[in-house]
C-alpha atoms as a PDB file:
ATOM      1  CA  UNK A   1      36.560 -25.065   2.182  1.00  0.00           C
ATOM      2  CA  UNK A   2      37.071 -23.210   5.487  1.00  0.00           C
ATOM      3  CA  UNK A   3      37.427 -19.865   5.553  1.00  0.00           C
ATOM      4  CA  UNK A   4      38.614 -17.084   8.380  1.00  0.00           C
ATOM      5  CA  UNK A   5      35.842 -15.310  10.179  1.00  0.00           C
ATOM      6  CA  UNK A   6      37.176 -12.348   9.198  1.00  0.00           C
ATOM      7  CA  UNK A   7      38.132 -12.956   5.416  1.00  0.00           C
ATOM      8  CA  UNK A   8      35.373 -10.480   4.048  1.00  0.00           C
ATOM      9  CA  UNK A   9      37.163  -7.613   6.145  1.00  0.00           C
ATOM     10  CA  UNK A  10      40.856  -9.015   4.796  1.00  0.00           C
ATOM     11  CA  UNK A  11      40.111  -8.726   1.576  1.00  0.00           C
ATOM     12  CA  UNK A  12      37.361  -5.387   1.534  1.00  0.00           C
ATOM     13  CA  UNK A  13      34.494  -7.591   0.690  1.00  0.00           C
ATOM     14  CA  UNK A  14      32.643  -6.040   3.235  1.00  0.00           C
ATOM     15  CA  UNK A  15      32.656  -2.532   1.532  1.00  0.00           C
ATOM     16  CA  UNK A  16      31.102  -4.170  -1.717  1.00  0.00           C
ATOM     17  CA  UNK A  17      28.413  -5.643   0.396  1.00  0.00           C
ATOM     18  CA  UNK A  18      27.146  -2.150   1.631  1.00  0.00           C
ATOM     19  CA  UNK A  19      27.833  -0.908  -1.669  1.00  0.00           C
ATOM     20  CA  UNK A  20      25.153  -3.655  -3.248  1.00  0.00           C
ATOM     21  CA  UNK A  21      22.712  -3.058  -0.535  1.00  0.00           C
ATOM     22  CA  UNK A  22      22.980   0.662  -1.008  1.00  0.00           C
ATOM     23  CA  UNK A  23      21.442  -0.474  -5.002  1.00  0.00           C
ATOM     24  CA  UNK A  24      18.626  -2.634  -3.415  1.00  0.00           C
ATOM     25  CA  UNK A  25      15.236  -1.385  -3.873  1.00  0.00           C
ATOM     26  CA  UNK A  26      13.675  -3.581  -1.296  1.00  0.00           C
ATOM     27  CA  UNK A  27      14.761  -4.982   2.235  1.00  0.00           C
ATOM     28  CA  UNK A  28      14.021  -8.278   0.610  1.00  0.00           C
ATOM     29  CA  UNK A  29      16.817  -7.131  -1.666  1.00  0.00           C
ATOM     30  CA  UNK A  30      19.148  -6.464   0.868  1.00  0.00           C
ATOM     31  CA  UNK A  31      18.332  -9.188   2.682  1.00  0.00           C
ATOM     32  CA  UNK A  32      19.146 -11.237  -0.242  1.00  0.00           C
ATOM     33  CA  UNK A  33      22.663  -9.353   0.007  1.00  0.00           C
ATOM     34  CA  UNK A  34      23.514 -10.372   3.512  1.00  0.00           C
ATOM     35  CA  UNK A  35      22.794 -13.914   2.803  1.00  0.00           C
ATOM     36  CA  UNK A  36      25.388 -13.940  -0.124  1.00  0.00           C
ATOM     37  CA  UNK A  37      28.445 -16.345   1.012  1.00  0.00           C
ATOM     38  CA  UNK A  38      31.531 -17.571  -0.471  1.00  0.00           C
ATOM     39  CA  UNK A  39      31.463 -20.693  -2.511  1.00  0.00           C
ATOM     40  CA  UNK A  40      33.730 -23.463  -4.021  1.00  0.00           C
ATOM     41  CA  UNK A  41      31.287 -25.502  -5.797  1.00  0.00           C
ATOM     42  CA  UNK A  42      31.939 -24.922  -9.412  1.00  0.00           C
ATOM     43  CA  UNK A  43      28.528 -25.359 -10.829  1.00  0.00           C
ATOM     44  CA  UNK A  44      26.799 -22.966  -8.079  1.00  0.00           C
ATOM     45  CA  UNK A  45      29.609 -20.684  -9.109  1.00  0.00           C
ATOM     46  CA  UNK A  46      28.945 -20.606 -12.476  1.00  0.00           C
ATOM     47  CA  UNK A  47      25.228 -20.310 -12.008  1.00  0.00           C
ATOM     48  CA  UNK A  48      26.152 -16.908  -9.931  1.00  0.00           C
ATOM     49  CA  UNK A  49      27.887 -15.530 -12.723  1.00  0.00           C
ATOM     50  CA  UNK A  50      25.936 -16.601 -15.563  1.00  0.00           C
ATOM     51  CA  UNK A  51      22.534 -15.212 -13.825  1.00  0.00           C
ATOM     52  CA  UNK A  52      24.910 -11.508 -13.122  1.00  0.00           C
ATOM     53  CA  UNK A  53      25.872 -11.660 -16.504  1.00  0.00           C
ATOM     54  CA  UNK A  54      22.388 -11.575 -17.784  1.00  0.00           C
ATOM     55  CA  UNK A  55      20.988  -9.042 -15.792  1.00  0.00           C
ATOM     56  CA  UNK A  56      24.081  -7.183 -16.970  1.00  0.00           C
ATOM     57  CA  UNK A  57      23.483  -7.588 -21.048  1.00  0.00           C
ATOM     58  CA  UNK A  58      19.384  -7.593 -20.661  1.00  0.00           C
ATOM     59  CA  UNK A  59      19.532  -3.634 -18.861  1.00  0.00           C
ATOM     60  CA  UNK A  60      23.021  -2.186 -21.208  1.00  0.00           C
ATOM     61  CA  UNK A  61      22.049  -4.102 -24.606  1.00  0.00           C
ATOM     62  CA  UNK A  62      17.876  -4.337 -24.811  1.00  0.00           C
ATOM     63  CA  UNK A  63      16.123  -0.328 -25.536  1.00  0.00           C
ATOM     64  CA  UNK A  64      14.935  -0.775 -21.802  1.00  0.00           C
ATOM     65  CA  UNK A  65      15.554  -1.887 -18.932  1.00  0.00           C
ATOM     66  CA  UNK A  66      13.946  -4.669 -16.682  1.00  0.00           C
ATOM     67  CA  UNK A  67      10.936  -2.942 -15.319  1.00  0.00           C
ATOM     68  CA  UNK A  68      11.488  -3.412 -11.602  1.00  0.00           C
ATOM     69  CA  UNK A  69      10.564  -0.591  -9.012  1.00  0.00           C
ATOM     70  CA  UNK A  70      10.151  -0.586  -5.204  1.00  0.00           C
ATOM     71  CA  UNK A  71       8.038  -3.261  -3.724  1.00  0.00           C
ATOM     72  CA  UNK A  72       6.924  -4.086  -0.294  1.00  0.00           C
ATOM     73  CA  UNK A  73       8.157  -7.083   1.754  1.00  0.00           C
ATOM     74  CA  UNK A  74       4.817  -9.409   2.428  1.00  0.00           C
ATOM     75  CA  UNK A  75       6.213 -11.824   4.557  1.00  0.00           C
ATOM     76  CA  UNK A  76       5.091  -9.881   7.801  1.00  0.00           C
ATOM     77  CA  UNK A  77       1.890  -8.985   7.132  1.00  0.00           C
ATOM     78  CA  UNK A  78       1.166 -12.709   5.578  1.00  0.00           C
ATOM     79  CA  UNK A  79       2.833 -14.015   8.845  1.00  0.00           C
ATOM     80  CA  UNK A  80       0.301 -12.491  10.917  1.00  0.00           C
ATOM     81  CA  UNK A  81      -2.964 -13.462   9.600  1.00  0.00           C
ATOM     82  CA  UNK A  82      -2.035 -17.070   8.853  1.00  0.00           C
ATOM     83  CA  UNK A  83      -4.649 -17.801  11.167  1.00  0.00           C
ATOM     84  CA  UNK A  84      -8.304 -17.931  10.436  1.00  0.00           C
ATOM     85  CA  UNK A  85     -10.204 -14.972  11.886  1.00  0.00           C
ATOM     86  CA  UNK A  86      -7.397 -12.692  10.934  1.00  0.00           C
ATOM     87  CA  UNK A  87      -7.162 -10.182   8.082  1.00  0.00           C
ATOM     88  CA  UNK A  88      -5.253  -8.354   6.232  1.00  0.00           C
ATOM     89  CA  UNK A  89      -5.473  -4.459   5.887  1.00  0.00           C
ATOM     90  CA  UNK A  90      -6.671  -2.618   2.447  1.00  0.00           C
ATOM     91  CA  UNK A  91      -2.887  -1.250   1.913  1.00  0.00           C
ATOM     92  CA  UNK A  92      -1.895  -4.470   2.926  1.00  0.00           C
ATOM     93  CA  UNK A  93      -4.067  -6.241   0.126  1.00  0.00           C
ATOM     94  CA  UNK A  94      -3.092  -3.404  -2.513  1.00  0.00           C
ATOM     95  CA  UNK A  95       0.478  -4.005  -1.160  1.00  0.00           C
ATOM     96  CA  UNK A  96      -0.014  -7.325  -2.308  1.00  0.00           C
ATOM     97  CA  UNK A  97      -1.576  -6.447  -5.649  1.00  0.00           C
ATOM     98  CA  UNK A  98       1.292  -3.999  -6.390  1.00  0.00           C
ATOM     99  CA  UNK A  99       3.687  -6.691  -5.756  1.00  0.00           C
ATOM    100  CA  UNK A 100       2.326  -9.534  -7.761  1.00  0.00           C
ATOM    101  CA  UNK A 101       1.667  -7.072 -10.863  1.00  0.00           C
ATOM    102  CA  UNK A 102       5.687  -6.087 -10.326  1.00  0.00           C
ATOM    103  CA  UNK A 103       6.308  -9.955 -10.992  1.00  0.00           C
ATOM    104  CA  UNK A 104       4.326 -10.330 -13.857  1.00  0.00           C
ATOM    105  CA  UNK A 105       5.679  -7.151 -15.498  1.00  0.00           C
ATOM    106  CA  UNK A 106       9.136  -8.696 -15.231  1.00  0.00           C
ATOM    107  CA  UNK A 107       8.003 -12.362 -16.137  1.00  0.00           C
ATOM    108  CA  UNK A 108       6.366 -10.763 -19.301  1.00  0.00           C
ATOM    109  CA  UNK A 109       9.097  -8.679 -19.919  1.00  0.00           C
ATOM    110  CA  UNK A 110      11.883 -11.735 -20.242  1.00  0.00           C
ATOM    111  CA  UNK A 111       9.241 -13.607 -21.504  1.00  0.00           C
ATOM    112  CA  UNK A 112       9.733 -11.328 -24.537  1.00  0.00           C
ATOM    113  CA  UNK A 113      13.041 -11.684 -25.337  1.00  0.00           C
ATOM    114  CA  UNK A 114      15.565 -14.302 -26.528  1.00  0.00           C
ATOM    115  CA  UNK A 115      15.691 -17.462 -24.850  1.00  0.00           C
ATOM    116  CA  UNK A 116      18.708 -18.115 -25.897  1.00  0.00           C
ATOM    117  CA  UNK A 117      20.387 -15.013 -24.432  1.00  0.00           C
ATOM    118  CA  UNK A 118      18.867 -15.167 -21.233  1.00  0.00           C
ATOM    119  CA  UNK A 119      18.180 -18.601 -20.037  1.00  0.00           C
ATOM    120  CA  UNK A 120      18.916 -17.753 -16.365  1.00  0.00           C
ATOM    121  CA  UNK A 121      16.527 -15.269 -16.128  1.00  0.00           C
ATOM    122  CA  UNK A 122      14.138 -17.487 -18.074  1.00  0.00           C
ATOM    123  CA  UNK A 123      14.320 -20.185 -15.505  1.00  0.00           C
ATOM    124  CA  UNK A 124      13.956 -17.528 -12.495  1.00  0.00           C
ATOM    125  CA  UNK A 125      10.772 -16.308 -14.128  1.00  0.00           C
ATOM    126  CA  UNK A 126       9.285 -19.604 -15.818  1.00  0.00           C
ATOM    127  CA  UNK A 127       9.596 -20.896 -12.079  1.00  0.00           C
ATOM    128  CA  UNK A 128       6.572 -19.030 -11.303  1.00  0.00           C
ATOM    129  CA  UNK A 129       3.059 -19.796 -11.856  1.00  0.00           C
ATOM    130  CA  UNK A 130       0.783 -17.000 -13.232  1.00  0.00           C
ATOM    131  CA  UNK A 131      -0.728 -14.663 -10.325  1.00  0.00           C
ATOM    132  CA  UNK A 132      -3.103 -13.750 -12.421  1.00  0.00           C
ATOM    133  CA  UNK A 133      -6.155 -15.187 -10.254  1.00  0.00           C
ATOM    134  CA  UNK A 134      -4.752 -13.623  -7.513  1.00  0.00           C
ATOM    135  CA  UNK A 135      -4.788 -10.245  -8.720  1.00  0.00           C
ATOM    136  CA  UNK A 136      -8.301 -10.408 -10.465  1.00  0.00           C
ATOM    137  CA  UNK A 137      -9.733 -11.194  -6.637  1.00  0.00           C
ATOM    138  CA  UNK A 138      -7.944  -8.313  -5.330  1.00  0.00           C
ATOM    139  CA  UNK A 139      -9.003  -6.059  -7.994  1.00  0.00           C
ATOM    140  CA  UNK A 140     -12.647  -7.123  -7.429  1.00  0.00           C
ATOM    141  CA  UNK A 141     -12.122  -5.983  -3.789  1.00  0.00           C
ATOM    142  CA  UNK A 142      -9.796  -2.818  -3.686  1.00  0.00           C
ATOM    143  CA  UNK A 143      -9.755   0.093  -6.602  1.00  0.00           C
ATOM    144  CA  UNK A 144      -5.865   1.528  -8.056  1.00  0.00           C
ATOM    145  CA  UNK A 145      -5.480   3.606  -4.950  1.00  0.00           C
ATOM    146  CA  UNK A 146      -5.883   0.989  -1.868  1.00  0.00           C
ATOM    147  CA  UNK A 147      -9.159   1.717  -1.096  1.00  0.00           C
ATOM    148  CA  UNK A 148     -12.026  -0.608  -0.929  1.00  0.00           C
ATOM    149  CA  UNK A 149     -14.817  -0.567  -3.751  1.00  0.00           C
ATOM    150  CA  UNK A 150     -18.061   0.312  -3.335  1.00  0.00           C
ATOM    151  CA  UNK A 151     -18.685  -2.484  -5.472  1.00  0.00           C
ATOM    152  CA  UNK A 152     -16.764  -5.234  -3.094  1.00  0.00           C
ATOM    153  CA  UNK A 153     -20.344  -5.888  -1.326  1.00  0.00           C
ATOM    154  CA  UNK A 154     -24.060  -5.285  -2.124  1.00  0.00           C
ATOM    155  CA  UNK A 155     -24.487  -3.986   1.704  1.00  0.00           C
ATOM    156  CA  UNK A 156     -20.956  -1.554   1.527  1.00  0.00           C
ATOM    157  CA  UNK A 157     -22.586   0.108  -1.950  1.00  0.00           C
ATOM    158  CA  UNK A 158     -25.901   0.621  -0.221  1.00  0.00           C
ATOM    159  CA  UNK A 159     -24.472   1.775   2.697  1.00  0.00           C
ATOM    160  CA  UNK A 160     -21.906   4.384   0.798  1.00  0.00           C
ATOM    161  CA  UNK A 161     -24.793   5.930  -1.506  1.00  0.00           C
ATOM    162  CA  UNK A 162     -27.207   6.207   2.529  1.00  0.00           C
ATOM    163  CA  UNK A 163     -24.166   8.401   3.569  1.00  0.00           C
ATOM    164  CA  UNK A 164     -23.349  10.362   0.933  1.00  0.00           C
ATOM    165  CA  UNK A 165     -27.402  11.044   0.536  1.00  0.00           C
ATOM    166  CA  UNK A 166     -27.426  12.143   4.655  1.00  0.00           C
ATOM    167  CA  UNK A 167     -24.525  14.208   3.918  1.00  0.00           C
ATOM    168  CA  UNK A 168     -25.637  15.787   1.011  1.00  0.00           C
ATOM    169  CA  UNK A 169     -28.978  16.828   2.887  1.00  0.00           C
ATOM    170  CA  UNK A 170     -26.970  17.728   5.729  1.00  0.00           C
ATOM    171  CA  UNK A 171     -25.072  20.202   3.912  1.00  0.00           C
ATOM    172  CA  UNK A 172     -27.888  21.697   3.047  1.00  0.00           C
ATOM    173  CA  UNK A 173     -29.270  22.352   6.210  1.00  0.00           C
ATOM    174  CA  UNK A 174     -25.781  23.712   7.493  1.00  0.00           C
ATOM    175  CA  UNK A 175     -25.491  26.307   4.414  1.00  0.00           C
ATOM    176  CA  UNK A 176     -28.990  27.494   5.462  1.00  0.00           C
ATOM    177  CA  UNK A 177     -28.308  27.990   8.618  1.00  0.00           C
ATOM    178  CA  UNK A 178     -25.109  29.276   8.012  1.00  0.00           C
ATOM    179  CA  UNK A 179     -26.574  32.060   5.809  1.00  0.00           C
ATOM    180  CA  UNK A 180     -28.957  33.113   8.176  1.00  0.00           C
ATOM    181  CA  UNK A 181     -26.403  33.544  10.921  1.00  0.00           C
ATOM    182  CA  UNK A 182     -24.221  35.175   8.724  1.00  0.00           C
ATOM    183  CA  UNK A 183     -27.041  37.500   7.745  1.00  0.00           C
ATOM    184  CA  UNK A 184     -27.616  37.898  11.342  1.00  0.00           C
ATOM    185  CA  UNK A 185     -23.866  38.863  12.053  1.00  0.00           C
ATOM    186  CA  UNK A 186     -23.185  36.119  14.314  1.00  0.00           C
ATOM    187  CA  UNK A 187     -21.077  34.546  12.098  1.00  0.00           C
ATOM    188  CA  UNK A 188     -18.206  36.126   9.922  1.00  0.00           C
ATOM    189  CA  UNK A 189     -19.025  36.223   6.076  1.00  0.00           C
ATOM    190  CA  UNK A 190     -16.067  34.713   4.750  1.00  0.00           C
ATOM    191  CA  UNK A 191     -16.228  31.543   7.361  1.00  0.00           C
ATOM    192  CA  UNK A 192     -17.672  27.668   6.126  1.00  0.00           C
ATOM    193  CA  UNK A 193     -18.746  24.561   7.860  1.00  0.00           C
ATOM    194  CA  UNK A 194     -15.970  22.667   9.421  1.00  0.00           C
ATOM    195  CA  UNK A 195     -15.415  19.370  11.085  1.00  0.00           C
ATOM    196  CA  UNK A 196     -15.119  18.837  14.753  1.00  0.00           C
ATOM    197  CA  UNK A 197     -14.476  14.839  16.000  1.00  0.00           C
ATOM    198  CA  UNK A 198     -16.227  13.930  13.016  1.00  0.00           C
ATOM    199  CA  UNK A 199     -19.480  16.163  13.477  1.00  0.00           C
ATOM    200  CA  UNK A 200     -20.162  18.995  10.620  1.00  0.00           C
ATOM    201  CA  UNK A 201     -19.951  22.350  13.057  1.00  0.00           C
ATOM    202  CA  UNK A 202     -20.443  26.362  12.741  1.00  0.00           C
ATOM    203  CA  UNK A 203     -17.843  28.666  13.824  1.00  0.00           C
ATOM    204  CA  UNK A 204     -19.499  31.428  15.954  1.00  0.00           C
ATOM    205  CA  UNK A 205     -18.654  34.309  17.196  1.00  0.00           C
ATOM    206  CA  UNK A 206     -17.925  34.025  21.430  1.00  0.00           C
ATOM    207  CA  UNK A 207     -20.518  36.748  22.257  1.00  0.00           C
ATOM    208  CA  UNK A 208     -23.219  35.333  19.770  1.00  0.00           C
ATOM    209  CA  UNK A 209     -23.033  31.261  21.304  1.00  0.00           C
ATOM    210  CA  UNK A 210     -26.356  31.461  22.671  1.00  0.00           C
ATOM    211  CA  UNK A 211     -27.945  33.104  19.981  1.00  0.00           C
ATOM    212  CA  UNK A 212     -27.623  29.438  18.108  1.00  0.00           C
ATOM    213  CA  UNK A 213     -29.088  26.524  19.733  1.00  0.00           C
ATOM    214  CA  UNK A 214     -26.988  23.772  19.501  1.00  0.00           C
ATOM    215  CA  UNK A 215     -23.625  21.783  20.724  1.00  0.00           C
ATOM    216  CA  UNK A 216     -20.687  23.790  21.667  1.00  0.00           C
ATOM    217  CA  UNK A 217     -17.980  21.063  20.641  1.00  0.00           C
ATOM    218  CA  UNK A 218     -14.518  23.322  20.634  1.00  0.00           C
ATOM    219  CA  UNK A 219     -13.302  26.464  20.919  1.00  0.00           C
ATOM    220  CA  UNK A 220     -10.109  27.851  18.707  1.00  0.00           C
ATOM    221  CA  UNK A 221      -6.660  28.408  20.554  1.00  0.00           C
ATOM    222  CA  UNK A 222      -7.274  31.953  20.415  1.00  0.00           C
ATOM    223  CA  UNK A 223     -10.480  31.760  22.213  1.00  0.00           C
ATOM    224  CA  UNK A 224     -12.239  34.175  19.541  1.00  0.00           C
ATOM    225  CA  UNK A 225     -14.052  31.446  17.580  1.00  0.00           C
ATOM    226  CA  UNK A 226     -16.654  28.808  18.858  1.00  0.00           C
ATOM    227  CA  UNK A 227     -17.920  25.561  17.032  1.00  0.00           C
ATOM    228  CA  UNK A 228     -21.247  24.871  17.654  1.00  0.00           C
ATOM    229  CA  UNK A 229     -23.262  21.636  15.869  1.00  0.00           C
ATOM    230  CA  UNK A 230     -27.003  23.147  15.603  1.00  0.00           C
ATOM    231  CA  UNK A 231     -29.922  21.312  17.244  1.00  0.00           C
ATOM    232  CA  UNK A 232     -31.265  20.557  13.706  1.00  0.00           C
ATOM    233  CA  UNK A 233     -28.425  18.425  12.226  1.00  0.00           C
ATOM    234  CA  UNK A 234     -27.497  17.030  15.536  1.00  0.00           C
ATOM    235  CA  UNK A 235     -29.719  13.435  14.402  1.00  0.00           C
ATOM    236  CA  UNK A 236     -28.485  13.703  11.047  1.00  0.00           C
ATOM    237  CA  UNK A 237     -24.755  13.609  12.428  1.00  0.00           C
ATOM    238  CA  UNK A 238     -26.282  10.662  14.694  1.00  0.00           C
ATOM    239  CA  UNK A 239     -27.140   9.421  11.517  1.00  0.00           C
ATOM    240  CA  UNK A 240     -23.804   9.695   9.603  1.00  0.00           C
ATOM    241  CA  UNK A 241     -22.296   8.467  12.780  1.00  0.00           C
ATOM    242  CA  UNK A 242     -24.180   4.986  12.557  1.00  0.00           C
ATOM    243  CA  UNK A 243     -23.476   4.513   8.878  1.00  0.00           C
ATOM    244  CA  UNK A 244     -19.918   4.890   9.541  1.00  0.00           C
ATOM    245  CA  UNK A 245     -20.014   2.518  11.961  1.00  0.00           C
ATOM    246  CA  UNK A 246     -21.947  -0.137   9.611  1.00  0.00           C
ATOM    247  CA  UNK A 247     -19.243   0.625   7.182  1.00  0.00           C
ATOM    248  CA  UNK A 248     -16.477  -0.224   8.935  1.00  0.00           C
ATOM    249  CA  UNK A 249     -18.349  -3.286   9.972  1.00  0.00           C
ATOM    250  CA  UNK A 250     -18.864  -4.351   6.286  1.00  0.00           C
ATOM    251  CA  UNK A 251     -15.158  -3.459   5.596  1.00  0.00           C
ATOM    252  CA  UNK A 252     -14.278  -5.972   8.379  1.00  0.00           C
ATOM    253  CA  UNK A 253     -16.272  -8.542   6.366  1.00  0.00           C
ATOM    254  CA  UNK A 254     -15.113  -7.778   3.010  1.00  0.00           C
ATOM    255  CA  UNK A 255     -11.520  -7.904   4.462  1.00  0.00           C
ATOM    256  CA  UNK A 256     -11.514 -10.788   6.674  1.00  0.00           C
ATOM    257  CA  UNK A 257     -13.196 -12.851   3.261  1.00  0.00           C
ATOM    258  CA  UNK A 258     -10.512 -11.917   0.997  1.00  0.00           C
ATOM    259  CA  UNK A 259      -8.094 -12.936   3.290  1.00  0.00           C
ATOM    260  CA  UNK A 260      -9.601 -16.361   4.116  1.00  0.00           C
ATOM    261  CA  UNK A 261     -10.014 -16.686   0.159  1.00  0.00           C
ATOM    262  CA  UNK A 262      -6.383 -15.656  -0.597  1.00  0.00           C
ATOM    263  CA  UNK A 263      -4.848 -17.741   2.745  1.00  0.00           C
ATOM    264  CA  UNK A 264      -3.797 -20.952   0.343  1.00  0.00           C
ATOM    265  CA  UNK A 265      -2.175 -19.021  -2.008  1.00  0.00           C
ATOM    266  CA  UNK A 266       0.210 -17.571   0.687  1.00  0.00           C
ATOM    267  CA  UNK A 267       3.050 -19.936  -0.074  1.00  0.00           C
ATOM    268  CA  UNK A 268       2.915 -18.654  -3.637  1.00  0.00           C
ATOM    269  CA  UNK A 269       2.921 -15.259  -2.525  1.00  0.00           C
ATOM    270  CA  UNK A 270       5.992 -15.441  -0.621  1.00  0.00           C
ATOM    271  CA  UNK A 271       7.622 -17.346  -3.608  1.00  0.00           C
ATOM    272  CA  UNK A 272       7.421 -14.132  -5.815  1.00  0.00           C
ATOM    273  CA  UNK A 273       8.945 -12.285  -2.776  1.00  0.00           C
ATOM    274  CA  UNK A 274      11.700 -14.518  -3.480  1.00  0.00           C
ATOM    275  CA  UNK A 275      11.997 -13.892  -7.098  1.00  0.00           C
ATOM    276  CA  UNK A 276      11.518 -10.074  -6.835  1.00  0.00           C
ATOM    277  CA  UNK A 277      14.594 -10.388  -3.673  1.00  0.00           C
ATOM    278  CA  UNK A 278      16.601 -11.993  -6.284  1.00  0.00           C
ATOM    279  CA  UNK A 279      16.125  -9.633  -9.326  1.00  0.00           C
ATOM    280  CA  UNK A 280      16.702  -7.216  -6.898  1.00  0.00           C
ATOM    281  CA  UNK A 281      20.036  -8.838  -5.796  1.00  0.00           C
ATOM    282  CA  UNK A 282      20.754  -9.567  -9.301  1.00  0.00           C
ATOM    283  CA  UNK A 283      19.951  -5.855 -10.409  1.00  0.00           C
ATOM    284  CA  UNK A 284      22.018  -4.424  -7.339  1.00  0.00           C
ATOM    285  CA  UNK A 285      25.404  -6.132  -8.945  1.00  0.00           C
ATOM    286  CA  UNK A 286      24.529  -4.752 -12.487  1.00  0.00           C
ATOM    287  CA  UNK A 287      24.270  -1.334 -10.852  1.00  0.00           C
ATOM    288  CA  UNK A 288      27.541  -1.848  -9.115  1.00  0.00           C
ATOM    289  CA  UNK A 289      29.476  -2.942 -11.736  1.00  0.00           C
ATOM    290  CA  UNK A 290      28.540   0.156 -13.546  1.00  0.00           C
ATOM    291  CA  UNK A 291      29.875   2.361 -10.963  1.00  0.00           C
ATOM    292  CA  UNK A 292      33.562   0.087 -10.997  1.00  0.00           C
END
C-alpha cells in the first residue's frame, strides 16, 4: 500500500517517533526507531504487537525488570579493524565485553521465565548463540576496568614488576634528596616530588637552581618555583622511559592478537548489536506507553 510522503506529519506520528527515541538507551536503539515503517502485512503486524506486548507484561508483571542498561554501538570500531594488522583499543575490547555480558544478562534473564508468556522474546534471545567464549578471551586479556592485565603476556608482567621496581628505587633517591634540600632551605618544607613530561622533578626555589645539579625542565606561571630532575635519577628516568616504551610495544602485541583471534567472530558480534537495538526499541515503546 502507498502511502503520502508526508503521512507521519498528517497524522503526528512524527512526535511519537522523537518521543521513542528520547527512551532509547543506545544510538543502536534509536537507530532501530528511525527505521520503523508502516506496514500492511498482517502477520509482520502481528509479530510487532505481540513482541510490544511482551516487553510490556515481562517489565509491569515480573518483580523486575529486564536488566538492560546503556551499551556501546560496536559496529564502528569492528568496521575499522576488519583488516589484518589492525586492532582494536583496550576500551574498545572492554566495550565489547560490556556489551556481550549485557546480552547474556538479558538472554538468561527470559531464559528464566515462562515460555509460554513470552515466546517473542524467547525467539529474539534463543536466536543467539552463547558469547560465552568470547568473553572468557577478553577477560584473559583486559581486567573489570578496561585496562590490560599484567597477566595478558609473560613479557608485559615482567616488564610491569622492572618499572614499578625502578620507580620504587627512584623514589627513594628523590625523598633523599628532597630532605636534604629541604634541610638545606632550598626547597620549601611542605613541597613533594612532582611530574614534569613524564620525568619525577623537585620544585626549587628560583635563587637556589644552581645549588642542585640537575635538569631545569619547567618553571611555574608565577615564576617563583623551578622543577629541576637531579643528575642522580636522570638514568633512572632514562630507565623508566625505556620500559614504558617496551610496554606499549607489548600492549600493541597483546592487542593486535586479540583482535586477529576475535576477527571471525565479528559477524556474531554485530548480531547481538542487533538484538540489544531491538530490546532497546522494544523497551522504548513499553516506556512510552507508560507515559500515554
Amino acid at each position: 500500500m502507498l502511502y503520502p510522503n508526508n503521512l507521519e506529519e498528517k497524522i503526528g506520528f512524527d512526535k511519537i517517533r522523537e518521543k521513542l527515541k528520547s527512551y532509547c538507551l543506545s544510538s543502536l536503539g534509536e537507530e532501530r526507531v528511525e527505521k520503523m515503517r508502516f506496514s500492511s502485512h498482517y502477520a509482520q503486524v502481528k509479530q510487532w504487537l505481540e513482541r510490544t506486548d511482551e516487553m510490556m507484561r515481562i517489565n509491569s508483571e515480573e518483580s523486575e525488570e529486564l536488566p538492560i542498561q546503556h551499551f556501546p554501538n560496536l559496529r564502528s570500531a569492528l568496521s575499522r579493524v576488519k583488516s589484518l594488522g589492525l586492532y582494536l583499543t583496550e576500551s574498545e575490547l572492554h566495550e565489547v565485553r560490556q556489551s556481550l555480558v549485557g546480552v547474556r544478562n538479558i538472554q538468561v534473564f527470559i531464559s528464566k521465565k515462562e515460555r509460554e508468556q513470552y515466546p517473542q522474546l524467547f525467539a529474539l534471545a534463543e536466536d543467539l548463540p552463547p558469547s560465552d567464549n568470547i568473553i572468557q578471551k577478553i577477560d584473559k586479556i583486559v581486567d573489570k576496568f578496561g585496562r590490560i592485565k599484567d597477566s595478558a603476556s609473560p613479557e608485559l608482567a615482567q616488564i610491569r614488576r622492572d618499572i614499578l621496581s625502578t620507580q620504587s628505587s627512584i623514589s627513594k633517591v628523590m625523598n633523599t634528596i628532597l630532605r636534604q634540600a629541604q634541610q638545606a632551605g632550598y626547597v620549601e618544607k611542605d613541597l613533594a616530588p612532582s611530574l614534569r613530561d613524564g620525568r619525577l622533578v623537585i620544585p626549587v626555589l628560583p635563587s637556589y637552581k644552581r645549588k642542585i645539579s640537575g635538569i631545569i625542565h619547567d618553571e611555574s606561571a608565577t615564576g617563583k618555583t623551578v622543577y629541576i630532575e637531579p643528575t642522580q635519577v636522570v638514568e633512572i628516568n632514562n630507565q623508566i622511559r625505556e620500559l614504558e616504551n617496551e610496554e606499549k610495544k607489548e600492549i600493541f602485541k597483546i592487542l593486535k592478537a586479540i583482535t586477529d583471534e576475535l576477527r571471525v567472530h565479528f559477524p556474531h558480534i554485530i548480531r547481538t548489536q542487533k538484538f540489544l537495538a531491538e530490546i532497546d526499541f522494544l523497551r522504548s515503546k513499553y516506556l512510552l506507553s507508560k507515559e500515554l
